[in-house]
C-alpha atoms as a PDB file:
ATOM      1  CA  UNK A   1    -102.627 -25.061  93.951  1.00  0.00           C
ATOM      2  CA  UNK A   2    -101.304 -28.710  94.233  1.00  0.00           C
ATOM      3  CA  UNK A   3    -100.294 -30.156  91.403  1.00  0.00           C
ATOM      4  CA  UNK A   4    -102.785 -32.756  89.604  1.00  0.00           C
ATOM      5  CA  UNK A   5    -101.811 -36.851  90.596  1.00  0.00           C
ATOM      6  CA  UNK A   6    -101.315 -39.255  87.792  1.00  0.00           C
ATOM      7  CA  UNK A   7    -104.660 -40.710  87.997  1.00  0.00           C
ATOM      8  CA  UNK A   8    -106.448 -37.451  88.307  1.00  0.00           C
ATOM      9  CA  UNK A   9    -104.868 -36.762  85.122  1.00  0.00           C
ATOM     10  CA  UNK A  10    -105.836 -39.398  83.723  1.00  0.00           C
ATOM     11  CA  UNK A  11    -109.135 -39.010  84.267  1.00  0.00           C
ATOM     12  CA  UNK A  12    -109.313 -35.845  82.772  1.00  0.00           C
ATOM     13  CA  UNK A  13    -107.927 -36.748  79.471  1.00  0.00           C
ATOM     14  CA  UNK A  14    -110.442 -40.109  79.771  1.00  0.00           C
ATOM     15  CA  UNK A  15    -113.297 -37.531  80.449  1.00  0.00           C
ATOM     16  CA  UNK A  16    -112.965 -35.393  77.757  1.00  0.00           C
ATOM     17  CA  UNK A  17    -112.141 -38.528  75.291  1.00  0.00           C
ATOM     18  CA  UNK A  18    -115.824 -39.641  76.586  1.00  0.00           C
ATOM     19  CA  UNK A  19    -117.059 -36.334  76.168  1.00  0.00           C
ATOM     20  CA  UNK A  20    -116.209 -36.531  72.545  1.00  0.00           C
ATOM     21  CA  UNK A  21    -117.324 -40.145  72.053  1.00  0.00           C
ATOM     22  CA  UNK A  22    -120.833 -40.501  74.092  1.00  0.00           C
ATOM     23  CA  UNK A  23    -121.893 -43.309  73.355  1.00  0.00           C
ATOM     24  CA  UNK A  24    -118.845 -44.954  72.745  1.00  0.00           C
ATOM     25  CA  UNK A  25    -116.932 -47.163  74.441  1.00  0.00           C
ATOM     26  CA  UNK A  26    -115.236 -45.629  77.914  1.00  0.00           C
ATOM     27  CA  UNK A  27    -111.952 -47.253  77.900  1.00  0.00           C
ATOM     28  CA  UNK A  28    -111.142 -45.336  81.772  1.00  0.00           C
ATOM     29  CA  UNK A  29    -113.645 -48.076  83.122  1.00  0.00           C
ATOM     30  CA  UNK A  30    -110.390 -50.548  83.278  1.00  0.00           C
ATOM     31  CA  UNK A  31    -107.549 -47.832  83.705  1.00  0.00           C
ATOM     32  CA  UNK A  32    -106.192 -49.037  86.873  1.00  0.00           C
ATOM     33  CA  UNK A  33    -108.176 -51.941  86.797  1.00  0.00           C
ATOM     34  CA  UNK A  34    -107.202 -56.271  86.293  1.00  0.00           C
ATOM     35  CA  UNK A  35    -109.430 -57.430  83.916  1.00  0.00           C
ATOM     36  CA  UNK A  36    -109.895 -61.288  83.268  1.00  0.00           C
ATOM     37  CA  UNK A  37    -109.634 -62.779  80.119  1.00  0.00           C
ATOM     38  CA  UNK A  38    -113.261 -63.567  79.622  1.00  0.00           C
ATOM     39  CA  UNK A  39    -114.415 -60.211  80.556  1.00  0.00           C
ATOM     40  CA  UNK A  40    -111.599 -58.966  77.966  1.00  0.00           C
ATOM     41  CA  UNK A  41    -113.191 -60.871  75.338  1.00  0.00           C
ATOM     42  CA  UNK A  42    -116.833 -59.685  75.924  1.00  0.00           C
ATOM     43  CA  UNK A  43    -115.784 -56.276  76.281  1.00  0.00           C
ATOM     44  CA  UNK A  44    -113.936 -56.144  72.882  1.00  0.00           C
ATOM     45  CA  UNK A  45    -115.483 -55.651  69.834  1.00  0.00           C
ATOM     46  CA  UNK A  46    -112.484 -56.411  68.271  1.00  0.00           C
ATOM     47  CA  UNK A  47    -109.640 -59.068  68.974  1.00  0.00           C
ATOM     48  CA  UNK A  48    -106.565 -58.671  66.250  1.00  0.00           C
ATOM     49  CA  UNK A  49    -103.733 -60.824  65.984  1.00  0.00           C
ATOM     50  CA  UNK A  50    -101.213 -59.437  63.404  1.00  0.00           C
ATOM     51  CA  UNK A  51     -97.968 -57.246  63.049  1.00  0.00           C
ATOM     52  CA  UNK A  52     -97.343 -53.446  63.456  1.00  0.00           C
ATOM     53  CA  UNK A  53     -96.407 -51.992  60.314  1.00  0.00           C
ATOM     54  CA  UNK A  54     -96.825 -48.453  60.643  1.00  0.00           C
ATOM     55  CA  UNK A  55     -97.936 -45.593  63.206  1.00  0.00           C
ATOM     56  CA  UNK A  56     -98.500 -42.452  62.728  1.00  0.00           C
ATOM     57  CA  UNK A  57     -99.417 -39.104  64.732  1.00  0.00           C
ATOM     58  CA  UNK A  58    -101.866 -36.710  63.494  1.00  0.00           C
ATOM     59  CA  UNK A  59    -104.873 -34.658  64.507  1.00  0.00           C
ATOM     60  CA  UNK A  60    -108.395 -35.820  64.658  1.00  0.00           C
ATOM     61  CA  UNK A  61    -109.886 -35.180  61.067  1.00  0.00           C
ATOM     62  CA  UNK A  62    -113.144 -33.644  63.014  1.00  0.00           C
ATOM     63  CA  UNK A  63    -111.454 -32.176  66.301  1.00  0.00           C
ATOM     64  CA  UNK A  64    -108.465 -30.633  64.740  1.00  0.00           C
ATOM     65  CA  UNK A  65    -106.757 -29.313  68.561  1.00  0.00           C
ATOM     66  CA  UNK A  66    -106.998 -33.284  68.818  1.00  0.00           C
ATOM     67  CA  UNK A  67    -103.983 -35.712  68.827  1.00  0.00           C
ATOM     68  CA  UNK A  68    -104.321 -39.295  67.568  1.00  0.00           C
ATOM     69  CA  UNK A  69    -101.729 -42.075  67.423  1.00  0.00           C
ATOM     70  CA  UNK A  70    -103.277 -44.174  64.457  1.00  0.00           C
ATOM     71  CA  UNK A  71    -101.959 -47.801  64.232  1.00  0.00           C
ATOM     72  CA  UNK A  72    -102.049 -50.272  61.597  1.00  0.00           C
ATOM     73  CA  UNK A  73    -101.574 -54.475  61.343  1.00  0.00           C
ATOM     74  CA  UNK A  74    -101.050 -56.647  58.731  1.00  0.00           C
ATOM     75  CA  UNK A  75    -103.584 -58.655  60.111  1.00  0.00           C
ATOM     76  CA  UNK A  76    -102.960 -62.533  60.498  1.00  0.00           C
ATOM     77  CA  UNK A  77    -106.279 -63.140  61.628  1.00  0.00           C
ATOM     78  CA  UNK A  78    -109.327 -61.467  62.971  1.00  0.00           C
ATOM     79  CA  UNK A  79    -110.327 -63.459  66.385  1.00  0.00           C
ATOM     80  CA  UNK A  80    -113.163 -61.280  67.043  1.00  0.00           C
ATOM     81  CA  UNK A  81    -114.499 -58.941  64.363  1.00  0.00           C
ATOM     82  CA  UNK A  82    -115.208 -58.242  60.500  1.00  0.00           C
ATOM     83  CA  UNK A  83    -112.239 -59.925  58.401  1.00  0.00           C
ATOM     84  CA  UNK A  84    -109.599 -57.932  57.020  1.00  0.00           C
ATOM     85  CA  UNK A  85    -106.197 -58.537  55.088  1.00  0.00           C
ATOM     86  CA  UNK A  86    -104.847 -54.713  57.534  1.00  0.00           C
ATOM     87  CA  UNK A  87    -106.429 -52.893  60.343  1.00  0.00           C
ATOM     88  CA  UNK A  88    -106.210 -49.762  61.417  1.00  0.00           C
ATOM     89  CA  UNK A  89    -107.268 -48.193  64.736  1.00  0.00           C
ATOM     90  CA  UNK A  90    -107.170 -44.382  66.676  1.00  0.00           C
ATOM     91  CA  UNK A  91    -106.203 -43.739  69.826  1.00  0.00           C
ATOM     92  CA  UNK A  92    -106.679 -40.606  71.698  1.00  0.00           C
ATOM     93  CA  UNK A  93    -103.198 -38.986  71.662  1.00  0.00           C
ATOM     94  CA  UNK A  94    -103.463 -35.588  73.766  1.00  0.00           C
ATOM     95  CA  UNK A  95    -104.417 -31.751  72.885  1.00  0.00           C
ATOM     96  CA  UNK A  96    -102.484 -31.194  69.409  1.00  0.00           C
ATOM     97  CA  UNK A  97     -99.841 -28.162  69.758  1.00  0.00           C
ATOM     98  CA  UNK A  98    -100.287 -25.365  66.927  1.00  0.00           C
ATOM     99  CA  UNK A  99     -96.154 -26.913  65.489  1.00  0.00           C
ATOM    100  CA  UNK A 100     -97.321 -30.438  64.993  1.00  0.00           C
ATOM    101  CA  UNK A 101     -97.464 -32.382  61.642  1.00  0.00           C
ATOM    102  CA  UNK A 102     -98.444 -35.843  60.769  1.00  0.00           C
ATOM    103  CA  UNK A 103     -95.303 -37.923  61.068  1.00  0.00           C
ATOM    104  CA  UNK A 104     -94.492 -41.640  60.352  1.00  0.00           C
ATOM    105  CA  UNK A 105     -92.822 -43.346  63.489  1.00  0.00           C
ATOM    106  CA  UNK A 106     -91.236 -46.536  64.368  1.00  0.00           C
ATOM    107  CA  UNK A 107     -92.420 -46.885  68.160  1.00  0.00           C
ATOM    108  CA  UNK A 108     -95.421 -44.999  70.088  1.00  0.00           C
ATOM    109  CA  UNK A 109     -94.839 -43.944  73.569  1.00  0.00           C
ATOM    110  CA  UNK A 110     -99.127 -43.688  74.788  1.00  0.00           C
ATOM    111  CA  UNK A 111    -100.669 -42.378  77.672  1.00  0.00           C
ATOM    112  CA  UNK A 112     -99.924 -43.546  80.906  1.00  0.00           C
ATOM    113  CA  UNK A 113    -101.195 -47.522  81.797  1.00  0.00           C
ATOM    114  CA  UNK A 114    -101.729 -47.551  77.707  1.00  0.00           C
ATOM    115  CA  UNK A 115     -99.293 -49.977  76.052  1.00  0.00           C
ATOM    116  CA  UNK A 116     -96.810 -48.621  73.863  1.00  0.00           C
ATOM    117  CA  UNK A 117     -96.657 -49.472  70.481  1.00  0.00           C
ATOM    118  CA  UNK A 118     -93.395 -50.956  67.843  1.00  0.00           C
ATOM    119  CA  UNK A 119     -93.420 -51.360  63.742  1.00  0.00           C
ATOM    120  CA  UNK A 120     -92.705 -55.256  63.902  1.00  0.00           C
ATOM    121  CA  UNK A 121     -94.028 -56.282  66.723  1.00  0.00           C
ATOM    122  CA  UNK A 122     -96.109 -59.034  66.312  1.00  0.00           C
ATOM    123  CA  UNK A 123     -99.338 -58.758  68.921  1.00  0.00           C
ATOM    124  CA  UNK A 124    -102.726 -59.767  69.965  1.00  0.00           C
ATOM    125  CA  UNK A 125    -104.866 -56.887  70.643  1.00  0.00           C
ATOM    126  CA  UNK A 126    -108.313 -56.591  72.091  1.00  0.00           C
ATOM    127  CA  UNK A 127    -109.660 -53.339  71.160  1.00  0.00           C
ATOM    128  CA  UNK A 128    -112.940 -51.896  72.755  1.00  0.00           C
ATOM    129  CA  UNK A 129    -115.478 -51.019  70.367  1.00  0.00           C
ATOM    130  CA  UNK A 130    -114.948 -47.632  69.035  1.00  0.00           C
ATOM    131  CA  UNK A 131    -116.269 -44.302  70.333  1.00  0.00           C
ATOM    132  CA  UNK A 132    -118.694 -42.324  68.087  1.00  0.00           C
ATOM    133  CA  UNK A 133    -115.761 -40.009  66.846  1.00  0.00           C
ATOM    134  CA  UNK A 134    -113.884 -42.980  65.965  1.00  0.00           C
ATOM    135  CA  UNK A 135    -111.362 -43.803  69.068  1.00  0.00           C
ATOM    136  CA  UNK A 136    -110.421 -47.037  70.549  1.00  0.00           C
ATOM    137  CA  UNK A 137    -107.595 -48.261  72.994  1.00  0.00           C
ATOM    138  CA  UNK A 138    -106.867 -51.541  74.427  1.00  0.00           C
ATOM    139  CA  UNK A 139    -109.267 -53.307  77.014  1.00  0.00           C
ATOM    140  CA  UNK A 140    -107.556 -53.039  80.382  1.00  0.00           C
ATOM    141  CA  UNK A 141    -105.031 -50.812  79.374  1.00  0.00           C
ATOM    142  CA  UNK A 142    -101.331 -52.334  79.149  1.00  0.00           C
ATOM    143  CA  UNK A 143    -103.344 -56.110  79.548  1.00  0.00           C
ATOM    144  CA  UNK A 144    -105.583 -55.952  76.261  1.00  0.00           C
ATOM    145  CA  UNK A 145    -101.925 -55.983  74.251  1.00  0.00           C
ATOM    146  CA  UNK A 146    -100.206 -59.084  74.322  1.00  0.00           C
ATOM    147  CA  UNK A 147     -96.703 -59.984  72.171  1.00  0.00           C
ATOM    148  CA  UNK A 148     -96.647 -62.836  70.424  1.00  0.00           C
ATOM    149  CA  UNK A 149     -92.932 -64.322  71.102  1.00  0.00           C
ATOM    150  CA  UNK A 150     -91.249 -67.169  68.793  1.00  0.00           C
ATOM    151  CA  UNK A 151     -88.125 -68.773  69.314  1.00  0.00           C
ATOM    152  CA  UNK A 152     -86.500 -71.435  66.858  1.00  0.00           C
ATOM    153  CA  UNK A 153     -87.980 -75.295  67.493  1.00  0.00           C
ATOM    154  CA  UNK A 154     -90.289 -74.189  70.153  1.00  0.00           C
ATOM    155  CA  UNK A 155     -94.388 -72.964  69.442  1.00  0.00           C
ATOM    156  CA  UNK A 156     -95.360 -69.541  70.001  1.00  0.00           C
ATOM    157  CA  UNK A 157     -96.288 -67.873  73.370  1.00  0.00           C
ATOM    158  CA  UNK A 158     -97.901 -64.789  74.192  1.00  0.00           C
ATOM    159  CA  UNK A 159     -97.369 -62.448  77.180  1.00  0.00           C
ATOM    160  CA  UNK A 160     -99.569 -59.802  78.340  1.00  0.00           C
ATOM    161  CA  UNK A 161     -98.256 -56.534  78.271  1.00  0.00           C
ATOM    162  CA  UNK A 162    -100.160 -56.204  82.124  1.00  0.00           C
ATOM    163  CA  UNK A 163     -99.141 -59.558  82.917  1.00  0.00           C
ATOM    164  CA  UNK A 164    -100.623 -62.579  82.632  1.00  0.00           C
ATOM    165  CA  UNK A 165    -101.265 -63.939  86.074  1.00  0.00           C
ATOM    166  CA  UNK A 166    -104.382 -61.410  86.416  1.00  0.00           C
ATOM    167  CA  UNK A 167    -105.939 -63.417  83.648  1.00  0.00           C
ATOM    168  CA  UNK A 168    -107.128 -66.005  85.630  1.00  0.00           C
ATOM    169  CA  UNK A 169    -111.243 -66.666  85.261  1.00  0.00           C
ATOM    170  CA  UNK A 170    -112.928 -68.116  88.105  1.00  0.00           C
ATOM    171  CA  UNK A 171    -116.593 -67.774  86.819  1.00  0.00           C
ATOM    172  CA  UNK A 172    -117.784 -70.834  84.873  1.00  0.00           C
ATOM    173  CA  UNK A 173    -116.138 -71.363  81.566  1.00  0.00           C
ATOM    174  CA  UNK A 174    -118.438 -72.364  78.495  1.00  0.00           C
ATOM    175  CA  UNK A 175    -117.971 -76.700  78.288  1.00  0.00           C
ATOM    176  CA  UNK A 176    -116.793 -76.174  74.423  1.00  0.00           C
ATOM    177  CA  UNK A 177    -113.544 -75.778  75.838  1.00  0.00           C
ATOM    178  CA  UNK A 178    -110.647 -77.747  75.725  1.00  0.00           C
ATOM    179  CA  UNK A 179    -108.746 -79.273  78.842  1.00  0.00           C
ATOM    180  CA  UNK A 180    -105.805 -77.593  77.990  1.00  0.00           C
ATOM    181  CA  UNK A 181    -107.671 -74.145  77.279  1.00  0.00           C
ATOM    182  CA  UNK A 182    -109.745 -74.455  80.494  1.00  0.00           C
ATOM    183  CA  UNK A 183    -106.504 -74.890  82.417  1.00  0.00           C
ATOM    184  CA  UNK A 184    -104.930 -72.071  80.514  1.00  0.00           C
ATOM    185  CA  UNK A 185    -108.241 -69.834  81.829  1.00  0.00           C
ATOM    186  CA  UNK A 186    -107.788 -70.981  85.403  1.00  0.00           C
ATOM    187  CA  UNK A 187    -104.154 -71.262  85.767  1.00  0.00           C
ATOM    188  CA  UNK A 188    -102.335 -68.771  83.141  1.00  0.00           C
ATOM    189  CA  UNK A 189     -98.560 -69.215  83.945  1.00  0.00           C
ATOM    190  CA  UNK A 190     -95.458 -66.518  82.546  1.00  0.00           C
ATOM    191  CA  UNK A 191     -96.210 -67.377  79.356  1.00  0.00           C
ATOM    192  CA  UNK A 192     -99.251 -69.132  77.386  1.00  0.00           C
ATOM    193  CA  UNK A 193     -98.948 -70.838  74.103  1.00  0.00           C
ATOM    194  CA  UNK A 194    -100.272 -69.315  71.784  1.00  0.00           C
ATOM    195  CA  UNK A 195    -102.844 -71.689  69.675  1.00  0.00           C
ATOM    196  CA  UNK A 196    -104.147 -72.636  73.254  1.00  0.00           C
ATOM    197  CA  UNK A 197    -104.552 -68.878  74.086  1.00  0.00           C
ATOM    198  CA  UNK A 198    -105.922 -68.428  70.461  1.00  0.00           C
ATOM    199  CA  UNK A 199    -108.638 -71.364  70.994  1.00  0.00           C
ATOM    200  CA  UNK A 200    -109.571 -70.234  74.417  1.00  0.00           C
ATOM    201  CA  UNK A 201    -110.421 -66.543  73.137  1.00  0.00           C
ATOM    202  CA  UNK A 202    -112.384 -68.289  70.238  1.00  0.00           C
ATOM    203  CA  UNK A 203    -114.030 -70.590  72.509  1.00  0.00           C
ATOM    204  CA  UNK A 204    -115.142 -67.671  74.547  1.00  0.00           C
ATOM    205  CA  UNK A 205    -116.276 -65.241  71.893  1.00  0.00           C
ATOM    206  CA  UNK A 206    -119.017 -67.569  70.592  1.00  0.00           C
ATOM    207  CA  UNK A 207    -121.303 -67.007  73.634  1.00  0.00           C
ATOM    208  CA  UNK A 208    -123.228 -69.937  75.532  1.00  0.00           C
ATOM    209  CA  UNK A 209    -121.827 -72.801  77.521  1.00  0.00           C
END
């Protein structure tokens, strides 16, 4: 028997995490997939921007054969979703061995096209909604985290962890919008700042034109 590819795999693991969660949201719809940044923002139900502070591994408090990688922010502000001073989410981690414990960790190595995670790392994550057994994961895989970056003198950029330049939106963009966050949306260089990137999320959660 052949050996199983990468995104077969994948699959598999996505499947049973739907399986679990009907109902929920299906985060293999973007595995593999560029996502642009407005139909990241409609597709989250949640849109953090904060710093790691803890992860840990553990096993699903319903599904105990379950691994989860649970992840918590001190939460700087809640772009898209219920305000909260920390925020914890779970992501599907695996089939739990019968020698694991819960353990307290300092970086997260995920599932394949998931981003990994670091205690300190300051990020922007969109999150889909969660699943009916409680598990989320960022929208478009490795692009729904994005690292906040600060250097001395200069403002604040963010990169996505995908890549920015698949960002770009080329369906109409509501007229709310500022020049400089329209560009942004159209023509996402390397790098974005960060309060532009911040307004043009905003702009685009609150629906309309």
């Amino acid at each position: 028997m052949q050996p199983c590819s990468r995104r077969s795999l994948l699959g598999a693991v996505f499947g049973l995490v739907a399986a679990l969660g009907a109902g929920g949201a299906h985060p293999a719809g973007a595995v593999g997939r560029r996502l642009d940044l407005a139909t990241m923002t409609e597709r989250a139900g949640t849109i953090v921007s904060g710093r790691i502070i803890e992860l840990h591994e553990g096993r699903h408090p319903q599904y105990h054969n379950i691994r989860v990688l649970s992840v918590t922010l001190q939460v700087s502000e809640m772009i898209k979703g219920e305000p909260a001073d920390r925020f914890t989410f779970m992501q599907f981690g695996g089939r739990a061995t019968t020698e694991e414990s819960r353990k307290s960790l300092s970086t997260a190595q995920t599932l394949p096209d998931l981003p990994a995670y670091r205690v300190g790392e300051e990020v922007v994550l969109f999150l889909y909604p969660p699943s009916n057994v409680g598990f989320t994961s960022p929208v478009g895989g490795e692009q729904g985290m994005f690292l906040i970056r600060r250097q001395p003198g200069q403002p604040p950029t963010v990169i996505s962890e995908g890549g920015n330049r698949s960002l770009v939106v080329n369906s109409p963009l509501p007229s709310r919008l500022k020049p400089d966050q329209q560009k942004l949306l159209r023509h996402p260089g390397d790098t974005l700042d960060y309060q532009t990137f911040r307004g043009a999320v905003k702009g685009l959660t609150q629906g309309g034109k």
